[in-house]
Protein backbone atom coordinates (compact mmCIF):
# COMPACT_ATOMS: atom_id res chain seq x y z
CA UNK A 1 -4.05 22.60 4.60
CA UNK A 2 -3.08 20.08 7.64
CA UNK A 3 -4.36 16.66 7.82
CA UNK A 4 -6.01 17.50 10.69
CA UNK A 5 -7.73 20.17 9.49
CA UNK A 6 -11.53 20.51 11.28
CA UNK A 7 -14.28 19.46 9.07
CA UNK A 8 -15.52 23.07 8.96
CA UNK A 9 -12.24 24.13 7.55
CA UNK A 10 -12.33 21.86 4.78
CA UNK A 11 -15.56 22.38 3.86
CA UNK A 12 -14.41 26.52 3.45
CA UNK A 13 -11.46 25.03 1.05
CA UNK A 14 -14.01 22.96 -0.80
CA UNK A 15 -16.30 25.82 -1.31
CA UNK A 16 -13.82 28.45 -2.11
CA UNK A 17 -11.83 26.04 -4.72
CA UNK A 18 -15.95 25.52 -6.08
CA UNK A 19 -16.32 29.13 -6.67
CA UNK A 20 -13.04 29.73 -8.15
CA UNK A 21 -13.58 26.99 -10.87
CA UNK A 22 -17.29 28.22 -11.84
CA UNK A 23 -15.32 31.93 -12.12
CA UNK A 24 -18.29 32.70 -9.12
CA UNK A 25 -16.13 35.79 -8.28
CA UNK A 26 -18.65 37.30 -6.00
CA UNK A 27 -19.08 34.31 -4.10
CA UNK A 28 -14.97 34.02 -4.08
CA UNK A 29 -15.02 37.77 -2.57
CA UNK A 30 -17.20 36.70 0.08
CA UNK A 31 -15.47 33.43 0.97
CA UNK A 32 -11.97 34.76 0.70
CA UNK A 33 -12.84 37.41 4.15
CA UNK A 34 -12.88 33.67 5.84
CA UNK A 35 -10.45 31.59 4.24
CA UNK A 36 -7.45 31.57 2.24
CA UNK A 37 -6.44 32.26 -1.41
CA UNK A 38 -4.01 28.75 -0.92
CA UNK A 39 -6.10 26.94 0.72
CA UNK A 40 -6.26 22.76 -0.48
CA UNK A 41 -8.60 19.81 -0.03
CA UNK A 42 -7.07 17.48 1.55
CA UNK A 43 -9.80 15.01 1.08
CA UNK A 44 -9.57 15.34 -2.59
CA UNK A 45 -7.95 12.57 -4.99
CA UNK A 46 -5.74 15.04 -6.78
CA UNK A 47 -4.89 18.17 -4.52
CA UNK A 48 -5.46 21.44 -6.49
CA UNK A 49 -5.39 25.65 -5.27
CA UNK A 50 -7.51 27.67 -6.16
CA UNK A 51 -5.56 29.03 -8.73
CA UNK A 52 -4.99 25.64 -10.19
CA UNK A 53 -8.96 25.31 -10.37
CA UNK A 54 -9.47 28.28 -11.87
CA UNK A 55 -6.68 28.32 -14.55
CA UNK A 56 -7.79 24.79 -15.44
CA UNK A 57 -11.29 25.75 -16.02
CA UNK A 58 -10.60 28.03 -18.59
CA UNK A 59 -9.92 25.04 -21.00
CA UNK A 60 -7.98 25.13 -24.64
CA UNK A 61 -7.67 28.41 -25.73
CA UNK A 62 -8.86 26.85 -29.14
CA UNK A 63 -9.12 29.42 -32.27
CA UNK A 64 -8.07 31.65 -30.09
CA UNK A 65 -11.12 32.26 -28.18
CA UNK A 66 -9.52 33.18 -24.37
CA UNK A 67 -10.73 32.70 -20.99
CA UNK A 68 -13.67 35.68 -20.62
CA UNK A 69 -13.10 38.50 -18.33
CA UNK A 70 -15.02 36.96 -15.19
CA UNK A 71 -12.34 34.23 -15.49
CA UNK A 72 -9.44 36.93 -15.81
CA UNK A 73 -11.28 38.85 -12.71
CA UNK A 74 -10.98 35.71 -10.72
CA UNK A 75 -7.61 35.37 -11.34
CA UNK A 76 -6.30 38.25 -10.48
CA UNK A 77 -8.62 38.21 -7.15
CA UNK A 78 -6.78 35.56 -6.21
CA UNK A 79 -3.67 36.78 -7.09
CA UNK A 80 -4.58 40.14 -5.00
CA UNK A 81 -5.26 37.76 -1.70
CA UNK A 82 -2.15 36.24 -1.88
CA UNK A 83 -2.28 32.87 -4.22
CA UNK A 84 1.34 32.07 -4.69
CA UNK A 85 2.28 32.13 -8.75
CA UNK A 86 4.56 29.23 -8.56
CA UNK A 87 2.79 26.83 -6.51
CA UNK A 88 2.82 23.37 -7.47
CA UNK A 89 0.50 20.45 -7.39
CA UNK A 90 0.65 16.90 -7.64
CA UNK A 91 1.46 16.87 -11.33
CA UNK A 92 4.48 19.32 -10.85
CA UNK A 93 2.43 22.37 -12.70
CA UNK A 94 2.60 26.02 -11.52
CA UNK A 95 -0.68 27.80 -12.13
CA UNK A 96 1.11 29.77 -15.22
CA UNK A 97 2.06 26.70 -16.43
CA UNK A 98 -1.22 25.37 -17.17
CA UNK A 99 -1.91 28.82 -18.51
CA UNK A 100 0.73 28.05 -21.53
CA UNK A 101 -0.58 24.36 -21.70
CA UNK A 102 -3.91 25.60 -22.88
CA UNK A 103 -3.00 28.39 -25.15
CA UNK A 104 -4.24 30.72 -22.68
CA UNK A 105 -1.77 33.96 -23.38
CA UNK A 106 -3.57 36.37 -21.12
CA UNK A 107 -3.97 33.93 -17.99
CA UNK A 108 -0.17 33.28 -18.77
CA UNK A 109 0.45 37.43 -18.94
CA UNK A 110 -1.16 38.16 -15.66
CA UNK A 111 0.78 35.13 -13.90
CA UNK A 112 3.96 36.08 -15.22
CA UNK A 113 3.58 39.72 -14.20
CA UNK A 114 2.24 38.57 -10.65
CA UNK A 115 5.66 36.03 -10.49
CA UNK A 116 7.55 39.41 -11.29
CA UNK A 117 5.93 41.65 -8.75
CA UNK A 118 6.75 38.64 -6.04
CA UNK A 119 10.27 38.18 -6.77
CA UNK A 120 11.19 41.62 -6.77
CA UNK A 121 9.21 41.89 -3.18
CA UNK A 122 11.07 39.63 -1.77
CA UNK A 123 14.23 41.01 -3.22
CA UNK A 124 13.21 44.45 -1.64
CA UNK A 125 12.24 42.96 1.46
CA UNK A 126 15.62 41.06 2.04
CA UNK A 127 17.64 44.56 1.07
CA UNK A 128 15.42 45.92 3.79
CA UNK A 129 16.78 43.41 6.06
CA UNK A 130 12.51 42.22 6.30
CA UNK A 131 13.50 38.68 4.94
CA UNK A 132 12.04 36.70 7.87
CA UNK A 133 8.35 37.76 8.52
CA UNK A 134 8.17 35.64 11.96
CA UNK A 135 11.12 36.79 13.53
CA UNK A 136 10.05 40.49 12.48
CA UNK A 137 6.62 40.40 13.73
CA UNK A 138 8.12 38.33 16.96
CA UNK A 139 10.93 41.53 17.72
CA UNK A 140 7.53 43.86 17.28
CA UNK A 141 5.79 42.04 20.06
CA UNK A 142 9.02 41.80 22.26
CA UNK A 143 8.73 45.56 22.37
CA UNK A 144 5.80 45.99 23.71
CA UNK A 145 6.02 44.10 26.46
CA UNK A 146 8.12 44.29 29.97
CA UNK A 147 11.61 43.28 30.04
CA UNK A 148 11.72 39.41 30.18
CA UNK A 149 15.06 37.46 31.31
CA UNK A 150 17.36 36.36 28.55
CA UNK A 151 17.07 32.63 28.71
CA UNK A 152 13.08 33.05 27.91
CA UNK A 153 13.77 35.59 25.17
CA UNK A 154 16.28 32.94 23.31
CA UNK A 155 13.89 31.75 20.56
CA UNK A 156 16.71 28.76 19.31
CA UNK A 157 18.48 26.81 21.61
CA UNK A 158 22.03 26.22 20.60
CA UNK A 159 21.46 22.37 19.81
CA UNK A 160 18.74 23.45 17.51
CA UNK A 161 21.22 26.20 16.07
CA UNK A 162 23.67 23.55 15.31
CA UNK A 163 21.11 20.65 14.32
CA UNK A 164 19.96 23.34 11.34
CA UNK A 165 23.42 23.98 10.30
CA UNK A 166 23.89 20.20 10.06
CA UNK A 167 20.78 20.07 7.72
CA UNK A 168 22.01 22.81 5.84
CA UNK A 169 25.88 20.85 5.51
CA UNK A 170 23.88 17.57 4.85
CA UNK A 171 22.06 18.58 1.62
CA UNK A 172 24.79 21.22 0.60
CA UNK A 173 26.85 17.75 0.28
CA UNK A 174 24.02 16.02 -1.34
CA UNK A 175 23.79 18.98 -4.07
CA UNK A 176 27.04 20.53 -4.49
CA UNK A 177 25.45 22.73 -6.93
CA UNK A 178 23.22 24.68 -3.96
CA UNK A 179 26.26 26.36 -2.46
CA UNK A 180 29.35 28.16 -4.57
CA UNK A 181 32.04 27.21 -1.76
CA UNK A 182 30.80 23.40 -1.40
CA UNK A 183 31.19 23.16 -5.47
CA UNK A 184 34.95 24.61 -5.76
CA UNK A 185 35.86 22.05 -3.62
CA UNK A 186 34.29 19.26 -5.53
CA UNK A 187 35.58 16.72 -8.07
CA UNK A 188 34.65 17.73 -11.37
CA UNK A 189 34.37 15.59 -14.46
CA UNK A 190 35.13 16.12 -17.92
CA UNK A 191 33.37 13.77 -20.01
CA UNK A 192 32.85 13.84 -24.35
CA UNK A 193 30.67 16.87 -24.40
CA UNK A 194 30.11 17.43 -20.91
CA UNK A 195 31.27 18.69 -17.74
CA UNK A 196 29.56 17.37 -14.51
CA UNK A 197 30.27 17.56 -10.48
CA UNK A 198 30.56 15.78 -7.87
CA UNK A 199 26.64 15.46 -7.54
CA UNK A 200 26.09 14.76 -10.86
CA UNK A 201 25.22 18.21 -12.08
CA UNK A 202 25.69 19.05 -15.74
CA UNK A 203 27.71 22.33 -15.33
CA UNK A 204 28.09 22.69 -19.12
CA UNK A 205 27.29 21.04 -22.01
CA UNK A 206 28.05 21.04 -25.81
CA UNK A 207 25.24 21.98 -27.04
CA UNK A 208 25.67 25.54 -25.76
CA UNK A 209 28.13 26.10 -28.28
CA UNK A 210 26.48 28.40 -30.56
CA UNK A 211 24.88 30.04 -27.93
CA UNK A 212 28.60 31.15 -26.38
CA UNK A 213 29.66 31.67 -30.07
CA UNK A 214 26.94 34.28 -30.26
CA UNK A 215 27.50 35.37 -27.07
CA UNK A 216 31.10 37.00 -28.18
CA UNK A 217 30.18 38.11 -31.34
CA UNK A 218 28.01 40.36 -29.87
CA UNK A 219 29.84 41.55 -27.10
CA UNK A 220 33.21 41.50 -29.29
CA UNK A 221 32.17 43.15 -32.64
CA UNK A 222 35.77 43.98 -33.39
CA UNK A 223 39.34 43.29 -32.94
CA UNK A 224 41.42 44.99 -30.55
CA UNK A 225 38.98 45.18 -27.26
CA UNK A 226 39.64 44.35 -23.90
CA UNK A 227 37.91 41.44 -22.82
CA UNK A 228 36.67 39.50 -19.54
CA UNK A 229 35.12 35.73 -19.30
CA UNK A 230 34.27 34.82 -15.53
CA UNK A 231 33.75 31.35 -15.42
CA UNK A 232 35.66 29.19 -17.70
CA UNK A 233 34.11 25.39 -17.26
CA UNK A 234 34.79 23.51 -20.60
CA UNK A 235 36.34 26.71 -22.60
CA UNK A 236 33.38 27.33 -24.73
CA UNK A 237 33.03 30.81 -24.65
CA UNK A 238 37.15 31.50 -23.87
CA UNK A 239 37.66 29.65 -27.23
CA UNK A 240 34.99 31.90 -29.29
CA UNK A 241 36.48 35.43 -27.95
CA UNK A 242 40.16 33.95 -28.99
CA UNK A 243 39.16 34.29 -32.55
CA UNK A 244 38.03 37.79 -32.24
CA UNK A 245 41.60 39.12 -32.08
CA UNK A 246 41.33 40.67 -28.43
CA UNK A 247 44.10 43.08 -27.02
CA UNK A 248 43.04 41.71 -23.70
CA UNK A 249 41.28 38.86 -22.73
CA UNK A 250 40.88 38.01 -18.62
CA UNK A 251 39.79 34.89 -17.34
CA UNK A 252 38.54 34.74 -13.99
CA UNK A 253 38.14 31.37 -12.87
CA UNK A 254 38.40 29.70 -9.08
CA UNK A 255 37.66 25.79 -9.63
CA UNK A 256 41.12 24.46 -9.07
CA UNK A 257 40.78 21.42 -11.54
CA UNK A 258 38.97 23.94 -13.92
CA UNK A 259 43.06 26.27 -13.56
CA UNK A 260 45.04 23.11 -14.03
CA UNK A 261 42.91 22.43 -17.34
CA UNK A 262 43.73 25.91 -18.26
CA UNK A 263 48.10 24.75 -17.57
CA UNK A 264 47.59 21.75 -19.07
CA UNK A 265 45.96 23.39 -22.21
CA UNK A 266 48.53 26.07 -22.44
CA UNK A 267 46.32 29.14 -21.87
CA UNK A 268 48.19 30.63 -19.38
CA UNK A 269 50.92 30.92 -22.62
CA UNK A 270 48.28 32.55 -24.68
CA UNK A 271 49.65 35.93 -26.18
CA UNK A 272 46.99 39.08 -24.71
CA UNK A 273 45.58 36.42 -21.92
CA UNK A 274 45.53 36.73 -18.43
CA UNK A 275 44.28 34.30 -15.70
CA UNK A 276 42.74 35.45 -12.87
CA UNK A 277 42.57 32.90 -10.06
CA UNK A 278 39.79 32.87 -7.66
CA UNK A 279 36.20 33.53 -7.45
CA UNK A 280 34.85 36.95 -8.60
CA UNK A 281 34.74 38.42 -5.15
CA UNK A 282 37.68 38.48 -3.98
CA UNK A 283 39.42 38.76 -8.04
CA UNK A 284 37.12 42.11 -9.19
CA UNK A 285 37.77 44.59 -6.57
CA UNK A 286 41.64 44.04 -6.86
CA UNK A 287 41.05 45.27 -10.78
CA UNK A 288 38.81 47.92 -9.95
CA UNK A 289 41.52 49.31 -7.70
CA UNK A 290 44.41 49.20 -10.65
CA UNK A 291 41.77 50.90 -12.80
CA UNK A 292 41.49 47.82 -14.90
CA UNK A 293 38.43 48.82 -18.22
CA UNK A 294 37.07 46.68 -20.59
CA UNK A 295 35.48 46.73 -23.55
CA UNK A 296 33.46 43.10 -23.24
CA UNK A 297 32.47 41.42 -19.79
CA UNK A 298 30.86 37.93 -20.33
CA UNK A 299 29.59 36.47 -16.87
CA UNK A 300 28.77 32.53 -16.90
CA UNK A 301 29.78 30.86 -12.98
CA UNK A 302 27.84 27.54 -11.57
CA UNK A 303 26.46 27.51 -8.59
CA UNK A 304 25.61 30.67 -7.66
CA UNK A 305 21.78 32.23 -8.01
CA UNK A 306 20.37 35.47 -9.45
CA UNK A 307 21.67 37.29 -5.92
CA UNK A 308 25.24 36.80 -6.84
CA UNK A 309 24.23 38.08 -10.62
CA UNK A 310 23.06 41.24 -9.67
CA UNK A 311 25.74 42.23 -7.43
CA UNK A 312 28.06 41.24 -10.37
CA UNK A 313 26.68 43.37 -12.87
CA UNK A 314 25.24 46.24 -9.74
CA UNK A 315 28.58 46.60 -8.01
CA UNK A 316 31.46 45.67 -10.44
CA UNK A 317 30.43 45.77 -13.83
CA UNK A 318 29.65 49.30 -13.75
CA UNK A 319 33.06 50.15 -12.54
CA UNK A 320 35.09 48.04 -14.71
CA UNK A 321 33.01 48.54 -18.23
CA UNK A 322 33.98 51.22 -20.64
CA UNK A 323 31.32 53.77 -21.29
CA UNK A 324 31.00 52.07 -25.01
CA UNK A 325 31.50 48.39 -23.77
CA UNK A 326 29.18 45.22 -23.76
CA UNK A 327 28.18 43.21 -20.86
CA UNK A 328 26.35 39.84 -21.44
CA UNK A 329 25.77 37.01 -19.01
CA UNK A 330 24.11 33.18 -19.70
CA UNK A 331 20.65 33.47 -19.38
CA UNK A 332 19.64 30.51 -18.04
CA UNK A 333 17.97 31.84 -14.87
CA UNK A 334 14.74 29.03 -14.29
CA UNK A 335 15.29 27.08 -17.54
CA UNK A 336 14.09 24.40 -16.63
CA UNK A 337 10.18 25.67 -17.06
CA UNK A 338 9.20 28.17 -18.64
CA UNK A 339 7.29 30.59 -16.52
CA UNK A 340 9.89 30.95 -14.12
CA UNK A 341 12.62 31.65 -16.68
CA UNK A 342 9.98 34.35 -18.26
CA UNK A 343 10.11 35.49 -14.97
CA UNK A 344 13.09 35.64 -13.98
CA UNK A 345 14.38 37.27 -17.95
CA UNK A 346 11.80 39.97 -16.97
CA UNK A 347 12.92 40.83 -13.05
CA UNK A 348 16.92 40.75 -14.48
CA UNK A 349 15.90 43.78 -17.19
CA UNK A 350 14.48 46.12 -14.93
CA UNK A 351 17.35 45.47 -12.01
CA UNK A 352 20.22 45.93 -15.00
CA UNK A 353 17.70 49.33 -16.15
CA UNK A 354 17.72 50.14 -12.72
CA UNK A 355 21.35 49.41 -12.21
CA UNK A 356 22.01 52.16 -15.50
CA UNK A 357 22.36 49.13 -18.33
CA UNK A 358 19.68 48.87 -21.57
CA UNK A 359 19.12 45.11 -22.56
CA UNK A 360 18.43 44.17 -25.90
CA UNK A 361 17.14 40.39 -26.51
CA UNK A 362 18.16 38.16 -29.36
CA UNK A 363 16.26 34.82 -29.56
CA UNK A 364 18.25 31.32 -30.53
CA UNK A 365 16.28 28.35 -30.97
CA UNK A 366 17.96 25.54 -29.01
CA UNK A 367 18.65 22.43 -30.36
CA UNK A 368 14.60 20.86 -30.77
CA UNK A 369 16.18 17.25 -29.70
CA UNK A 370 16.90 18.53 -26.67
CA UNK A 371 14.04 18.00 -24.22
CA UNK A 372 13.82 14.29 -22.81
CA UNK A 373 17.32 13.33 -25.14
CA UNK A 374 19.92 10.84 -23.97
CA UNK A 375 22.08 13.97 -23.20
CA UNK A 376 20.64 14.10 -20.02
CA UNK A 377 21.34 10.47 -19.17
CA UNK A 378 23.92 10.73 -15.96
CA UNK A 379 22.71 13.92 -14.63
CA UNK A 380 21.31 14.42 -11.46
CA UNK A 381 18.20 16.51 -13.48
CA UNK A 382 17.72 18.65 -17.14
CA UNK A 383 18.44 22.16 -16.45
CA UNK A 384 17.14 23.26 -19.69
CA UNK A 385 13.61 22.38 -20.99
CA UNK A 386 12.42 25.24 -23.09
CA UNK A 387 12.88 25.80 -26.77
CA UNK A 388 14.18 29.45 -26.77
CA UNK A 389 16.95 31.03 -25.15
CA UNK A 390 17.17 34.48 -24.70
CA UNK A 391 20.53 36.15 -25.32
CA UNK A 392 21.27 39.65 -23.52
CA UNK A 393 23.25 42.37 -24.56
CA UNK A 394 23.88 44.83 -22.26
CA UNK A 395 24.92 48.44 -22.99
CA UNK A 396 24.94 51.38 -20.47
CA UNK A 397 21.93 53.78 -20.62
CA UNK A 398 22.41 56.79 -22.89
């Protein structure tokens, strides 16, 4: 809510982040036709939603006695009027994250399921071209009015146009690691047991290793199969297929310090490997038109979001797989807490179901030093704080 929000209007918030604390769900109904499900006292010492309030209230799920079905009701009112499930507040907690603080499984359920539902809104709604709300409801209203000159229908000036851009350049250079193109061009560095960019991002780390290990024994359960890595980095995964005796093995790789590692290390003199340079793009459709199948397609690139994921596995993966093959990918979507990566593990299933793949999960326990270790010292942030990574294996639908 604004600072300069009317004292009326923060006397609403007050009352309807009261009534979603005491799990007063009739009350809530009532004040939720004036106000909204987001709504925040700004006059408070530590800003809270009303989903924070409500979550919190619940308490320790101790001997596993769970919040009480008023509580759950309130929730998922909430939830129904638009509370957002990731929201933060001043101590960096979602509402689902408070949820698994206090042992509260079905408060943590019903957020996770409401974080699914939203993500694959929006991904509908950006399909649908529906992205931008404003603009949409603006070209609505346009419509149904007159014809208005052309220089009072422009909604951005071109300054403006080029001052966002400028933004957008600004922090792109600040965080290599938010835009594929602004990374490639990066300097990379290969440290002991890490590789980091230009911004100080950990792109890999050794302590994957016996997640990539497991990675290609299960997509490579014998010799002789054609296989595909996209995204070489330090060579973790490459190096565990080698020893499963492939009569292929592809590399697709576009970081050109990431290719002159490859020279320098001799893999382009491997026997049975090829190097693909570029990014996936532009390298895929060229082997889809040769008719290029494989048996085992392992997909692990940097900087690029869930987006660029499912058009890998949506578009290409279904051309170039064999009808027996494997695909697996590094799960490591939202990592860095634990609601979103449940999230996220939960929307990528039914897009690869709905994209003709079954997913089977295998659970690895990573290393319990981990979290808050001097790993992490010289990297711009942890990118994985959970305890258990879920491995995919991905077979077309029968």
């Amino acid at each position: 809510m604004a600072e300069h929000a009317s004292e009326e209007d923060i006397l609403l918030a007050k009352r309807i982040i009261s009534a979603a604390e005491r799990h007063d769900l009739q009350a809530l109904k009532v004040l939720l036709c004036e106000g909204s499900a987001n709504v925040q006292d700004p006059t408070a010492t530590v800003a809270t939603s009303p989903l924070h309030a409500a979550i919190v209230a619940c308490g320790k799920a101790d001997h596993g006695e769970e919040a009480d079905e008023n509580a759950v009701s309130v929730v998922e009112l909430l939830l129904g009027n638009g509370a957002i499930w990731n929201d933060l507040n001043k101590e960096d907690e979602t509402p689902g994250c408070i949820a698994l603080r206090q042992g509260q499984k079905k408060i943590y359920a019903i957020m996770v399921e409401a974080g699914v539902r939203a993500e694959l809104l929006f991904s509908k709604m950006e399909e649908l071209g529906l992205g931008d709300g404003d603009e949409h409801e603006a070209e609505e209203e346009d419509e149904s009015r007159e014809e208005q000159p052309a220089a009072k229908k422009q909604k951005v000036s071109e300054d403006a146009v080029k001052a966002i851009q400028k933004a957008v350049e600004d922090q792109i250079l600040d965080d290599v690691s938010q835009d594929n193109r602004a990374y490639l061009k990066s300097q990379l560095r290969y440290k002991p047991g890490i590789l980091l960019d230009e911004s100080d991002n950990a792109v890999m780390m050794d302590w994957e290793t016996q997640i990539m290990q497991r990675h290609a024994e299960t997509l490579i359960p014998k010799a002789g199969l054609r296989a595909m890595n996209v995204g070489h980095g330090m060579g973790i995964v490459d190096t565990a297929i080698q020893t499963h005796d492939c009569a292929e093995h592809h590399i697709v790789e576009a970081h050109p310090q990431v290719l002159q590692r490859l020279r320098d290390q001799g893999w382009y003199d491997k026997p049975n490997v090829t190097i693909h340079e570029g990014r996936w793009q532009d390298v895929l459709p060229k082997l889809v038109e040769k008719g290029v199948v494989l048996d085992a397609i392992y997909y692990d690139t940097f900087a690029e979001d869930y987006k660029a994921l499912k058009e890998f596995f949506s578009e290409y993966v279904i051309q170039l797989l064999s009808p027996e093959g494997m695909f697996g990918w590094y799960n490591g979507l939202g990592a860095d807490r634990q609601i979103c990566y449940d999230v996220y593990t939960k929307v990528a299933e039914m897009d690869l179901y709905e994209a003709g793949f079954d997913t089977k999960w295998e659970d690895i326990n990573v290393p319990s030093d981990l979290r808050g270790s001097k790993a992490w010292e010289g990297t711009r942030r942890p990118y994985w704080t959970i305890d258990i990574y879920r491995l995919p294996v991905n077979t077309f639908v029968k």
